[in-house]
Every structure is written in structure tokens, then in C-alpha cells.
Protein backbone atom coordinates (compact mmCIF):
# COMPACT_ATOMS: atom_id res chain seq x y z
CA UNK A 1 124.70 124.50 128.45
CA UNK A 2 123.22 121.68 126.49
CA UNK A 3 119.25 121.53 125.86
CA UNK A 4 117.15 119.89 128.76
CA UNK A 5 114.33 117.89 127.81
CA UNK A 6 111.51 116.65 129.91
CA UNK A 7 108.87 114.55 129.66
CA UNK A 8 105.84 112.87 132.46
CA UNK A 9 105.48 109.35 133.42
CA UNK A 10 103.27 108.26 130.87
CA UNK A 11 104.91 110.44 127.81
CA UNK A 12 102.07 112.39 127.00
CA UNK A 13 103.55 115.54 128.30
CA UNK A 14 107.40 116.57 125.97
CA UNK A 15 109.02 119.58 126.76
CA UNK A 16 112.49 121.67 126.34
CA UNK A 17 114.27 124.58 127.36
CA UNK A 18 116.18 125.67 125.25
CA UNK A 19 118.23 128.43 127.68
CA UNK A 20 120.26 128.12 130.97
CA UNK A 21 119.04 126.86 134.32
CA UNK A 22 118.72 130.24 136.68
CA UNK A 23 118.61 128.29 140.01
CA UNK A 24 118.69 125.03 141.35
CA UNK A 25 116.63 124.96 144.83
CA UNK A 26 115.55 122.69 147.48
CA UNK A 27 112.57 123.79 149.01
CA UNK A 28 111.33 122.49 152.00
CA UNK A 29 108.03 124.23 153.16
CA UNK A 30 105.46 122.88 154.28
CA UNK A 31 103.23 123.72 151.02
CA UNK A 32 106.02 121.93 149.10
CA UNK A 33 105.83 118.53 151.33
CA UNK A 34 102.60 118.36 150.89
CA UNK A 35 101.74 119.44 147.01
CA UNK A 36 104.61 116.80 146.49
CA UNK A 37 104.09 114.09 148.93
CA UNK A 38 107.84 114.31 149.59
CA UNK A 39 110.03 115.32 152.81
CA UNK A 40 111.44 118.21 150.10
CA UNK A 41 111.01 119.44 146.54
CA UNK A 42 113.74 120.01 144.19
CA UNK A 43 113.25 122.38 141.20
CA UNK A 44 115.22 123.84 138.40
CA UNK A 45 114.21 127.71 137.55
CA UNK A 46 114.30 128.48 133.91
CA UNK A 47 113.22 130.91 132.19
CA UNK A 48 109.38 131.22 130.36
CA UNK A 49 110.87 132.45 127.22
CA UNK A 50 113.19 129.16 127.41
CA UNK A 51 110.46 126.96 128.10
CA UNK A 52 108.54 125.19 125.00
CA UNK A 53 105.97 122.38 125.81
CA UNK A 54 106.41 120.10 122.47
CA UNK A 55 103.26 117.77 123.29
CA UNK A 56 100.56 117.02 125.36
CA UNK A 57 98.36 118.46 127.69
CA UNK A 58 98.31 120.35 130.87
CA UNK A 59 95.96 120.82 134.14
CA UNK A 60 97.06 123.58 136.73
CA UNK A 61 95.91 123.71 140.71
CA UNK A 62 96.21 127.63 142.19
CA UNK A 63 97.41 125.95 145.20
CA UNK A 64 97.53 129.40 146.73
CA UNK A 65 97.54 132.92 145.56
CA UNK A 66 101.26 132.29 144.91
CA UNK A 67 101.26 129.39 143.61
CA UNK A 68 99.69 127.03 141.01
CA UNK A 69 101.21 123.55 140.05
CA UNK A 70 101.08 122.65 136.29
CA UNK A 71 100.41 118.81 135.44
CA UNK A 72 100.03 116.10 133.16
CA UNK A 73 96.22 115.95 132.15
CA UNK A 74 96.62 112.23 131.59
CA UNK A 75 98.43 110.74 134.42
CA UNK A 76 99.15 113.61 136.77
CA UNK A 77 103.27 114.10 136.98
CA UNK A 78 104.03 117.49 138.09
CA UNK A 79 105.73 119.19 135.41
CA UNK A 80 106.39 123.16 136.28
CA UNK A 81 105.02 125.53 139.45
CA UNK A 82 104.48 129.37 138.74
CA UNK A 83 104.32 132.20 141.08
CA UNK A 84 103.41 135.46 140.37
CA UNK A 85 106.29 136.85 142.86
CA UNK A 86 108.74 135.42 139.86
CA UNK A 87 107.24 136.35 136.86
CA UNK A 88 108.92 135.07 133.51
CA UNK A 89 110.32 132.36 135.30
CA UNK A 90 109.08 128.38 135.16
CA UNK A 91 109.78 126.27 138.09
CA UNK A 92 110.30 122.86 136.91
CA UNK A 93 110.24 119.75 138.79
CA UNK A 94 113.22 118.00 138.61
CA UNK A 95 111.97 114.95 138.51
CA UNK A 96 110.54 115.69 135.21
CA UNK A 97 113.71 116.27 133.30
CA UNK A 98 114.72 113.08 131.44
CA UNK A 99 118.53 113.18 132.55
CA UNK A 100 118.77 115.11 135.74
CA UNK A 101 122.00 113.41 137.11
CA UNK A 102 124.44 116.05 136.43
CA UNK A 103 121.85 118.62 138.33
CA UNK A 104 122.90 119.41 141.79
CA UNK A 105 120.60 121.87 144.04
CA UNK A 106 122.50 125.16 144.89
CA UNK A 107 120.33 126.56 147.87
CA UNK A 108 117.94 125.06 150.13
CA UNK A 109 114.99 127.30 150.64
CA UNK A 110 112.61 127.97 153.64
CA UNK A 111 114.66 125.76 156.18
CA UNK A 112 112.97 126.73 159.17
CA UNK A 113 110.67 123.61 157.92
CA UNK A 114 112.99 121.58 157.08
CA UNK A 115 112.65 117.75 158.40
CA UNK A 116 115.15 116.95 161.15
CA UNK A 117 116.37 113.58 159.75
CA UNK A 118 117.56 115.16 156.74
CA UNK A 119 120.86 115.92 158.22
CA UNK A 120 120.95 112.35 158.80
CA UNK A 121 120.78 110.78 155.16
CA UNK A 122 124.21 110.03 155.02
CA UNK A 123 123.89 107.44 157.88
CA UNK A 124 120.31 106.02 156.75
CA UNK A 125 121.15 102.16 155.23
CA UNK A 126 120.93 103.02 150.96
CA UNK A 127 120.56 100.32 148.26
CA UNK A 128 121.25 100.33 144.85
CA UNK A 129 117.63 98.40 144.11
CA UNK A 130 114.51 98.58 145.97
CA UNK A 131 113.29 96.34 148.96
């Protein structure tokens, strides 16, 4: 696998990872919706030996005593979650990776919260641009 880089909104925060992506998970609990502000999360599970922050600086929330949320100190873009129940392991947010377009989820993860109209998405109107 090629290197991923990633980067926030602003560019303060670079990183790369230098090894292969573990998993590739939607998660969709309510913790997740709301930490995110999104109907689901997707992340990309790396490894921390992998894992090299090239610039910038980063704040962390313990969201709960399993997880804390790693972001940009300057304008806030999640970058990784950790959790002590997967230790050595970085859970990166995929929106954070500069070319994520060839990165396809391979599990969804605590479905029992899952949104109903998600099974729907296919039939929801979609447009190349914005309103």
C-alpha cells in the first residue's frame, strides 16, 4: 500500500502513516453522531507505530473513559480518536486523509443505533454541486 497523508482544514496539522490500514469502519453510535455532528463516522485504523504527525499542533477531549478525540489546536478538524480497549492503534478520521476516494468502509459498527434513513441513501435526490 502506498503512504497516506493527512492534513486539517486549515493546514496546520500534516501527518502520514507510513504502514497498512488495519480496518476501515463505520461507526454509528450515538457517542460518534454526536462527537462528529454527523448521522455516522467513518475511520481508518492504523497502527501508532505507523502514525507520524509531521506538523502542527494537537488538543485532545477524553470524551469518555474510552475515548478521547485528538484535534487541530488551530481550527478544530478531528484528526485521530484513541481508546484504551485498542491500544497501539490510531483511529483516524477519514475525512482527514488528503485522498480518501479509493477508501471504502469494510464493517459498520454498533448498528443497533444506526439512523433508519440510511438504508435509504440510494433513493435520496444527489447532486454533483451544492444547493
Amino acid at each position: 500500500m502506498s503512504k497516506l497523508t493527512g492534513s486539517c482544514n486549515c493546514g496546520a496539522i500534516r501527518y502520514d502513516v507510513a504502514g497498512d490500514i488495519k480496518s476501515i469502519v463505520n461507526c454509528h453510535c450515538n457517542m460518534c453522531r454526536k462527537m462528529n455532528g454527523s448521522a455516522f463516522s467513518t475511520y481508518v485504523v492504523v497502527s501508532d507505530d505507523d502514525f507520524s504527525l509531521l506538523s502542527g499542533g494537537l488538543k485532545s477531549h477524553n470524551v469518555s473513559e474510552h475515548a478521547e478525540k485528538n484535534f487541530c489546536a488551530e481550527c478544530g478538524t478531528p484528526i485521530f480518536n484513541s481508546n484504551p480497549k485498542y491500544a497501539g492503534l490510531k483511529i483516524l478520521h477519514l475525512g482527514s486523509l488528503d485522498d480518501s476516494l479509493n477508501i471504502e468502509p469494510k464493517v459498520n459498527i454498533y448498528c443497533e443505533s444506526r439512523l433508519d434513513w440510511l438504508g435509504h441513501l440510494p433513493e435520496i435526490a444527489s447532486l454533483e454541486q451544492g444547493l
